[in-house]
C-alpha atoms as a PDB file:
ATOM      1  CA  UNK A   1     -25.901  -2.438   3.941  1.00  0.00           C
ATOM      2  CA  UNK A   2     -22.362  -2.732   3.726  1.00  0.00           C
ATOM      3  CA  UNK A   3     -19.292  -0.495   2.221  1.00  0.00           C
ATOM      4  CA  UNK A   4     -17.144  -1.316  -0.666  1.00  0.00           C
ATOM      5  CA  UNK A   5     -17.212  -4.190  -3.300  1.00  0.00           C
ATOM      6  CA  UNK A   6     -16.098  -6.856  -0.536  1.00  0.00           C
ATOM      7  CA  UNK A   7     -16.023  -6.687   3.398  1.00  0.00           C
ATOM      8  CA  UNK A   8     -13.281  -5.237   4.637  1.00  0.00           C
ATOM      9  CA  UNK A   9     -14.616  -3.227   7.409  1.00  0.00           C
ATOM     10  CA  UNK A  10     -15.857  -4.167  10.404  1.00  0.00           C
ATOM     11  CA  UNK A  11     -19.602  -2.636  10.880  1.00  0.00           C
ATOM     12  CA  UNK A  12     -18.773  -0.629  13.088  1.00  0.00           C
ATOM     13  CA  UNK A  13     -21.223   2.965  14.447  1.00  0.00           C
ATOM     14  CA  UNK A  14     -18.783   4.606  12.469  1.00  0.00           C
ATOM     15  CA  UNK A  15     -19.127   2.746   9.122  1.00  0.00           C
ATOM     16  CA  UNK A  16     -23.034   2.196   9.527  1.00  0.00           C
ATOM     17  CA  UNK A  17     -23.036   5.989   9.889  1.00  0.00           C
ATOM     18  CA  UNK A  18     -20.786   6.847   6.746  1.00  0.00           C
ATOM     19  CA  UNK A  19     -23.313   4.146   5.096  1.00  0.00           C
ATOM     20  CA  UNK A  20     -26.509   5.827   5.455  1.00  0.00           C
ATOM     21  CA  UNK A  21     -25.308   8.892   5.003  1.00  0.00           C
ATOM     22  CA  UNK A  22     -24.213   7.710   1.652  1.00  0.00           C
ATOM     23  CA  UNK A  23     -27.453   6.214   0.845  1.00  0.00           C
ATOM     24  CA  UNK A  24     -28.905   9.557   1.250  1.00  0.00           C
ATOM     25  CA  UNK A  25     -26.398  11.192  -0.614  1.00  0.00           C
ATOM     26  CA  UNK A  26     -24.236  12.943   1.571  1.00  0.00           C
ATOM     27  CA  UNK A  27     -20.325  12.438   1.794  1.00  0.00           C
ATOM     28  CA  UNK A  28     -19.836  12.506   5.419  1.00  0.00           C
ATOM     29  CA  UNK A  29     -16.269  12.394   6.970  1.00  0.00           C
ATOM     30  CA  UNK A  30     -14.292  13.209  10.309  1.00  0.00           C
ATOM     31  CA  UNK A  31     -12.708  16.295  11.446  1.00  0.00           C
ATOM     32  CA  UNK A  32     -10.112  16.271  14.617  1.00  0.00           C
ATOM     33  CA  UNK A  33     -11.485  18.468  17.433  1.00  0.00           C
ATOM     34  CA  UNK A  34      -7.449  18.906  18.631  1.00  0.00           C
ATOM     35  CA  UNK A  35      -6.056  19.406  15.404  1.00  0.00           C
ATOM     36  CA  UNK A  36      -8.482  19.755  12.791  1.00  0.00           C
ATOM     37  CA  UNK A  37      -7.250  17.340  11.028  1.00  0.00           C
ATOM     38  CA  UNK A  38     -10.114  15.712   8.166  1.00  0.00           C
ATOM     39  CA  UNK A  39     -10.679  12.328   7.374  1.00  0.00           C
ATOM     40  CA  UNK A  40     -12.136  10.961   3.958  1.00  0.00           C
ATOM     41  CA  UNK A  41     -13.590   7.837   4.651  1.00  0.00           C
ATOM     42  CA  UNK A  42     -14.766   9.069   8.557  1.00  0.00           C
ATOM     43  CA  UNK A  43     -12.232   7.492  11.170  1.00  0.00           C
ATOM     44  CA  UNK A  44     -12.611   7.422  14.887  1.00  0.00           C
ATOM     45  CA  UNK A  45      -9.361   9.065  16.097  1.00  0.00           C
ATOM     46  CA  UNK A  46      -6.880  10.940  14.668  1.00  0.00           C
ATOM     47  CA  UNK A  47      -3.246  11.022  13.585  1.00  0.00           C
ATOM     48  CA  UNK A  48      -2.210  13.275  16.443  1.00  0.00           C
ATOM     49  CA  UNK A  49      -3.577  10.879  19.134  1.00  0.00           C
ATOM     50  CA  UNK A  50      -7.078  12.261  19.633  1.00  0.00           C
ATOM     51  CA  UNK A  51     -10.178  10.398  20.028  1.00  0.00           C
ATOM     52  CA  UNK A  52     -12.280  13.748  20.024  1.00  0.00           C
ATOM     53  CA  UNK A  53     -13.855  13.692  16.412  1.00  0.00           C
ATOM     54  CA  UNK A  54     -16.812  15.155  14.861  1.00  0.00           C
ATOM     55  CA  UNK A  55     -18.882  14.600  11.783  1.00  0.00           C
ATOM     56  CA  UNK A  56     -18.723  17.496   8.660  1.00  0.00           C
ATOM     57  CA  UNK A  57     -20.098  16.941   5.444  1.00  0.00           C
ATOM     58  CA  UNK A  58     -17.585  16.909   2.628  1.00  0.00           C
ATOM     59  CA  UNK A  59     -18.216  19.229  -0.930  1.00  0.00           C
ATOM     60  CA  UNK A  60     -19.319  16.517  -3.355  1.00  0.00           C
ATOM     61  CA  UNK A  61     -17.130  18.304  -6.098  1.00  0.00           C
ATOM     62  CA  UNK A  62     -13.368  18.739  -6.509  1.00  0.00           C
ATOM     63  CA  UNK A  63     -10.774  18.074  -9.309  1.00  0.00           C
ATOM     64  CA  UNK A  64      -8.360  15.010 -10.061  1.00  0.00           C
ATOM     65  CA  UNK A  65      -4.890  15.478  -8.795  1.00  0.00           C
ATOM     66  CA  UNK A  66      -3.884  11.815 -10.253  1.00  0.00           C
ATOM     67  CA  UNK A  67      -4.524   8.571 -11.653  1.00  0.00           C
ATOM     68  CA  UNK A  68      -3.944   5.441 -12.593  1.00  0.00           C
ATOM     69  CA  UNK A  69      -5.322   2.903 -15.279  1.00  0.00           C
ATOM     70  CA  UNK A  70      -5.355  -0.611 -13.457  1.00  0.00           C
ATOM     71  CA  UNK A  71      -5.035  -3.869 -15.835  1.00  0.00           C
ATOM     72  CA  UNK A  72      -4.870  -5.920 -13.245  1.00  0.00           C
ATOM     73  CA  UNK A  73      -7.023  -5.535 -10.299  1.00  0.00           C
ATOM     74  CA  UNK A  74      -7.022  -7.392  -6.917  1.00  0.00           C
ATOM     75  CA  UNK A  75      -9.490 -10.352  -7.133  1.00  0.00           C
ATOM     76  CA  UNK A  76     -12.544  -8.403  -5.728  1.00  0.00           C
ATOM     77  CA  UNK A  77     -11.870  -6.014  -8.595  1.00  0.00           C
ATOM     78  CA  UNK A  78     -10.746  -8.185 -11.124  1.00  0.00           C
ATOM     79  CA  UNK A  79     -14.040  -8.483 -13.017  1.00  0.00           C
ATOM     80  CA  UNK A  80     -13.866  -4.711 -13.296  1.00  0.00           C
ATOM     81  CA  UNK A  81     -10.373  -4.778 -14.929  1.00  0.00           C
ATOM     82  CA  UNK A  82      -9.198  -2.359 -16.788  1.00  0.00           C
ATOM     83  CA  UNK A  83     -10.489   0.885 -14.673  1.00  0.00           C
ATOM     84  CA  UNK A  84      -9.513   3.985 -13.293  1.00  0.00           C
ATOM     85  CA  UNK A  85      -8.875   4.957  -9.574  1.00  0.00           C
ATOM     86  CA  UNK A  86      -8.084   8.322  -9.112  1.00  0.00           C
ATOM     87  CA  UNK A  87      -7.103  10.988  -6.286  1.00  0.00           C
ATOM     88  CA  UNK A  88      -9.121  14.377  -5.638  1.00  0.00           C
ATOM     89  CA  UNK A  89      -8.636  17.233  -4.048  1.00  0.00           C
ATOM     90  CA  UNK A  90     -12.244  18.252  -3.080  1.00  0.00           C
ATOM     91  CA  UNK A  91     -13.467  21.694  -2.947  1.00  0.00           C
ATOM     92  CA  UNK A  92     -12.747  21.609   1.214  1.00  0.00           C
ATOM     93  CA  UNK A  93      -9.418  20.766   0.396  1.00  0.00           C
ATOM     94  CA  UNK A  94      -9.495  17.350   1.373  1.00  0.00           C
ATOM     95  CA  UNK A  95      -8.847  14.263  -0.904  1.00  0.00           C
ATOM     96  CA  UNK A  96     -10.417  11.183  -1.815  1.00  0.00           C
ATOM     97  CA  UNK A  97      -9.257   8.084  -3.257  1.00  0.00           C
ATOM     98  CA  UNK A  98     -12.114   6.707  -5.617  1.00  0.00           C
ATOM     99  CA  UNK A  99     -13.085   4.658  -8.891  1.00  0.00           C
ATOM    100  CA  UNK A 100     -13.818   7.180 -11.953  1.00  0.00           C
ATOM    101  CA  UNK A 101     -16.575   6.456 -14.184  1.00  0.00           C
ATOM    102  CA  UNK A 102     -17.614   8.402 -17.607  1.00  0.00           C
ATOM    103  CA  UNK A 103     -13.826   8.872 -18.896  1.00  0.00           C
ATOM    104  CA  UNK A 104     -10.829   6.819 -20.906  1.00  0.00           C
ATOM    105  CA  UNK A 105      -7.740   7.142 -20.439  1.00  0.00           C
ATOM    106  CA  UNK A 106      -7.343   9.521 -23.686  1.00  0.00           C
ATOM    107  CA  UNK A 107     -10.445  11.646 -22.103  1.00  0.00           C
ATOM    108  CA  UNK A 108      -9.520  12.047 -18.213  1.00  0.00           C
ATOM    109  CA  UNK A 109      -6.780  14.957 -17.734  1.00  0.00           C
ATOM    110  CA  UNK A 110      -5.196  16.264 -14.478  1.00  0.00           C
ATOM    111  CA  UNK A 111      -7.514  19.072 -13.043  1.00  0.00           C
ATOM    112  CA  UNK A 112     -10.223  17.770 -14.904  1.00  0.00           C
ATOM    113  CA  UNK A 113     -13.621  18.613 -12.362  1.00  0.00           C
ATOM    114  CA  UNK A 114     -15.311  15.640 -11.230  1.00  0.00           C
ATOM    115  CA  UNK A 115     -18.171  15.151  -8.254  1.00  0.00           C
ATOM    116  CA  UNK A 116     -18.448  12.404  -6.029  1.00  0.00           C
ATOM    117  CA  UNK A 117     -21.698  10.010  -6.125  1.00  0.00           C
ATOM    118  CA  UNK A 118     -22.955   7.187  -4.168  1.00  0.00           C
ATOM    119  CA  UNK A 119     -22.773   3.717  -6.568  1.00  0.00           C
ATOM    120  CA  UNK A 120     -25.154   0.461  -4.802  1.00  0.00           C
ATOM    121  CA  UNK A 121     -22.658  -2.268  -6.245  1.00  0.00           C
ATOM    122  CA  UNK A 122     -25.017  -4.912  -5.343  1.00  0.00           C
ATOM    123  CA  UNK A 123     -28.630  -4.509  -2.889  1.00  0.00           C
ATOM    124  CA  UNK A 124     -26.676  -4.843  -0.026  1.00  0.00           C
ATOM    125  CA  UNK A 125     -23.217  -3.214  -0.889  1.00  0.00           C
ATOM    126  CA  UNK A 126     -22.588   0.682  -1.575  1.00  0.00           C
ATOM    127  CA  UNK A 127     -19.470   2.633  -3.226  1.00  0.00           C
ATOM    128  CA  UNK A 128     -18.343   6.150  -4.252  1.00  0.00           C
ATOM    129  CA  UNK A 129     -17.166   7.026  -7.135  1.00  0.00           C
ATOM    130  CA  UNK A 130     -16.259   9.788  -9.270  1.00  0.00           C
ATOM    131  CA  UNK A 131     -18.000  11.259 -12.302  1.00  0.00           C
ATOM    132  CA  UNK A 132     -16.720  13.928 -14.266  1.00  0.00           C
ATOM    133  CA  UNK A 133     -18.913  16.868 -14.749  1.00  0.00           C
ATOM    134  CA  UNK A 134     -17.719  18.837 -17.627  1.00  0.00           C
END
Protein backbone atom coordinates (compact mmCIF):
# COMPACT_ATOMS: atom_id res chain seq x y z
CA UNK A 1 0.00 0.00 0.00
CA UNK A 2 1.20 3.27 -0.72
CA UNK A 3 0.36 7.07 0.52
CA UNK A 4 -1.16 9.78 -1.47
CA UNK A 5 -2.70 9.91 -5.05
CA UNK A 6 0.92 9.48 -6.70
CA UNK A 7 4.38 8.35 -5.20
CA UNK A 8 6.07 10.81 -3.71
CA UNK A 9 7.46 9.16 -0.74
CA UNK A 10 9.92 6.86 -0.45
CA UNK A 11 8.52 3.59 1.54
CA UNK A 12 10.21 4.11 4.08
CA UNK A 13 9.48 2.21 8.16
CA UNK A 14 8.16 5.45 8.75
CA UNK A 15 5.61 5.77 5.90
CA UNK A 16 4.68 1.92 5.94
CA UNK A 17 3.92 2.64 9.61
CA UNK A 18 1.72 5.89 9.08
CA UNK A 19 0.10 3.48 6.26
CA UNK A 20 -1.24 0.79 8.29
CA UNK A 21 -2.07 2.72 10.87
CA UNK A 22 -4.29 4.52 8.50
CA UNK A 23 -5.78 1.45 7.17
CA UNK A 24 -6.91 0.72 10.58
CA UNK A 25 -8.10 3.98 11.20
CA UNK A 26 -5.86 5.68 13.35
CA UNK A 27 -4.08 9.11 12.54
CA UNK A 28 -0.71 8.44 13.80
CA UNK A 29 2.01 11.22 13.86
CA UNK A 30 5.46 12.18 15.56
CA UNK A 31 6.17 13.96 18.66
CA UNK A 32 9.94 15.36 19.45
CA UNK A 33 11.30 13.69 22.62
CA UNK A 34 13.73 17.14 23.01
CA UNK A 35 11.24 19.55 22.22
CA UNK A 36 7.94 18.21 21.90
CA UNK A 37 7.52 19.37 18.91
CA UNK A 38 4.40 17.26 16.71
CA UNK A 39 4.45 16.24 13.34
CA UNK A 40 1.28 15.67 11.04
CA UNK A 41 2.25 13.41 8.52
CA UNK A 42 4.92 11.37 11.14
CA UNK A 43 8.61 12.54 10.30
CA UNK A 44 11.78 11.01 11.56
CA UNK A 45 13.58 14.00 13.16
CA UNK A 46 12.70 17.15 14.16
CA UNK A 47 13.06 20.86 13.47
CA UNK A 48 15.33 21.42 16.45
CA UNK A 49 17.89 18.78 15.29
CA UNK A 50 16.64 15.70 17.12
CA UNK A 51 16.38 12.30 15.85
CA UNK A 52 14.64 11.10 19.19
CA UNK A 53 10.88 10.77 18.06
CA UNK A 54 8.00 8.85 19.21
CA UNK A 55 4.68 7.78 17.85
CA UNK A 56 1.15 9.55 19.46
CA UNK A 57 -2.05 9.17 17.98
CA UNK A 58 -3.60 12.37 16.71
CA UNK A 59 -7.64 13.42 17.71
CA UNK A 60 -9.42 12.56 14.47
CA UNK A 61 -11.55 15.84 14.96
CA UNK A 62 -10.65 19.54 14.82
CA UNK A 63 -11.98 22.66 12.96
CA UNK A 64 -10.88 24.45 9.59
CA UNK A 65 -8.61 27.36 10.09
CA UNK A 66 -8.49 27.94 6.07
CA UNK A 67 -9.04 27.07 2.63
CA UNK A 68 -8.76 27.21 -0.68
CA UNK A 69 -10.93 26.22 -3.83
CA UNK A 70 -8.33 24.84 -6.47
CA UNK A 71 -9.38 25.16 -10.36
CA UNK A 72 -6.45 24.05 -11.40
CA UNK A 73 -4.74 21.22 -9.80
CA UNK A 74 -1.22 19.75 -10.37
CA UNK A 75 -1.48 16.88 -12.94
CA UNK A 76 -1.92 14.05 -10.31
CA UNK A 77 -4.89 16.10 -9.14
CA UNK A 78 -6.10 17.45 -12.16
CA UNK A 79 -8.90 14.94 -12.74
CA UNK A 80 -10.16 16.02 -9.34
CA UNK A 81 -10.29 19.75 -10.33
CA UNK A 82 -12.19 21.95 -8.84
CA UNK A 83 -11.72 20.81 -4.95
CA UNK A 84 -11.02 21.96 -1.69
CA UNK A 85 -7.78 21.60 0.43
CA UNK A 86 -8.03 22.93 3.65
CA UNK A 87 -5.93 23.54 7.00
CA UNK A 88 -7.07 22.22 10.60
CA UNK A 89 -6.30 22.80 13.76
CA UNK A 90 -7.06 19.39 15.43
CA UNK A 91 -8.38 18.98 18.82
CA UNK A 92 -4.41 18.32 20.09
CA UNK A 93 -3.66 21.46 18.67
CA UNK A 94 -1.85 20.33 15.83
CA UNK A 95 -2.75 20.96 12.10
CA UNK A 96 -3.26 19.12 9.08
CA UNK A 97 -3.22 19.95 5.57
CA UNK A 98 -5.97 17.75 3.77
CA UNK A 99 -8.64 17.43 0.84
CA UNK A 100 -12.34 18.27 2.21
CA UNK A 101 -15.12 16.27 1.06
CA UNK A 102 -19.09 16.82 1.81
CA UNK A 103 -18.97 20.82 1.40
CA UNK A 104 -19.05 23.77 -1.53
CA UNK A 105 -17.59 26.54 -1.39
CA UNK A 106 -21.00 28.46 -0.34
CA UNK A 107 -21.34 25.56 2.52
CA UNK A 108 -17.68 25.29 4.14
CA UNK A 109 -17.07 28.31 6.72
CA UNK A 110 -13.98 29.04 8.90
CA UNK A 111 -14.36 27.07 12.26
CA UNK A 112 -16.64 24.86 10.69
CA UNK A 113 -15.88 21.11 12.71
CA UNK A 114 -14.66 18.54 10.51
CA UNK A 115 -12.94 14.86 11.38
CA UNK A 116 -10.30 13.29 9.62
CA UNK A 117 -10.90 9.79 7.70
CA UNK A 118 -8.83 7.39 5.87
CA UNK A 119 -9.90 7.55 1.79
CA UNK A 120 -8.28 4.08 -0.39
CA UNK A 121 -7.86 6.23 -3.70
CA UNK A 122 -7.18 3.18 -5.60
CA UNK A 123 -6.46 -0.83 -4.00
CA UNK A 124 -3.11 0.00 -3.53
CA UNK A 125 -3.06 3.82 -2.67
CA UNK A 126 -4.55 5.48 0.66
CA UNK A 127 -5.41 9.31 1.58
CA UNK A 128 -6.90 11.45 4.38
CA UNK A 129 -9.27 13.64 4.08
CA UNK A 130 -11.61 15.75 5.83
CA UNK A 131 -15.35 15.42 6.34
CA UNK A 132 -17.38 17.81 8.02
CA UNK A 133 -19.45 16.59 10.82
CA UNK A 134 -22.12 19.03 11.54
Amino acid sequence: MKFGYVSWLPQTELVSKFIEELKNKRLMGTQCKQCAAKYLPPRAHCKCGSHEMEWFEAPKTGKILTYTLVTFGPESMAKYAPYIIAVAELDDGSRLLAHITGVTPKTLKVDMRVQVVSHHVTEDRIVYKFRPTE
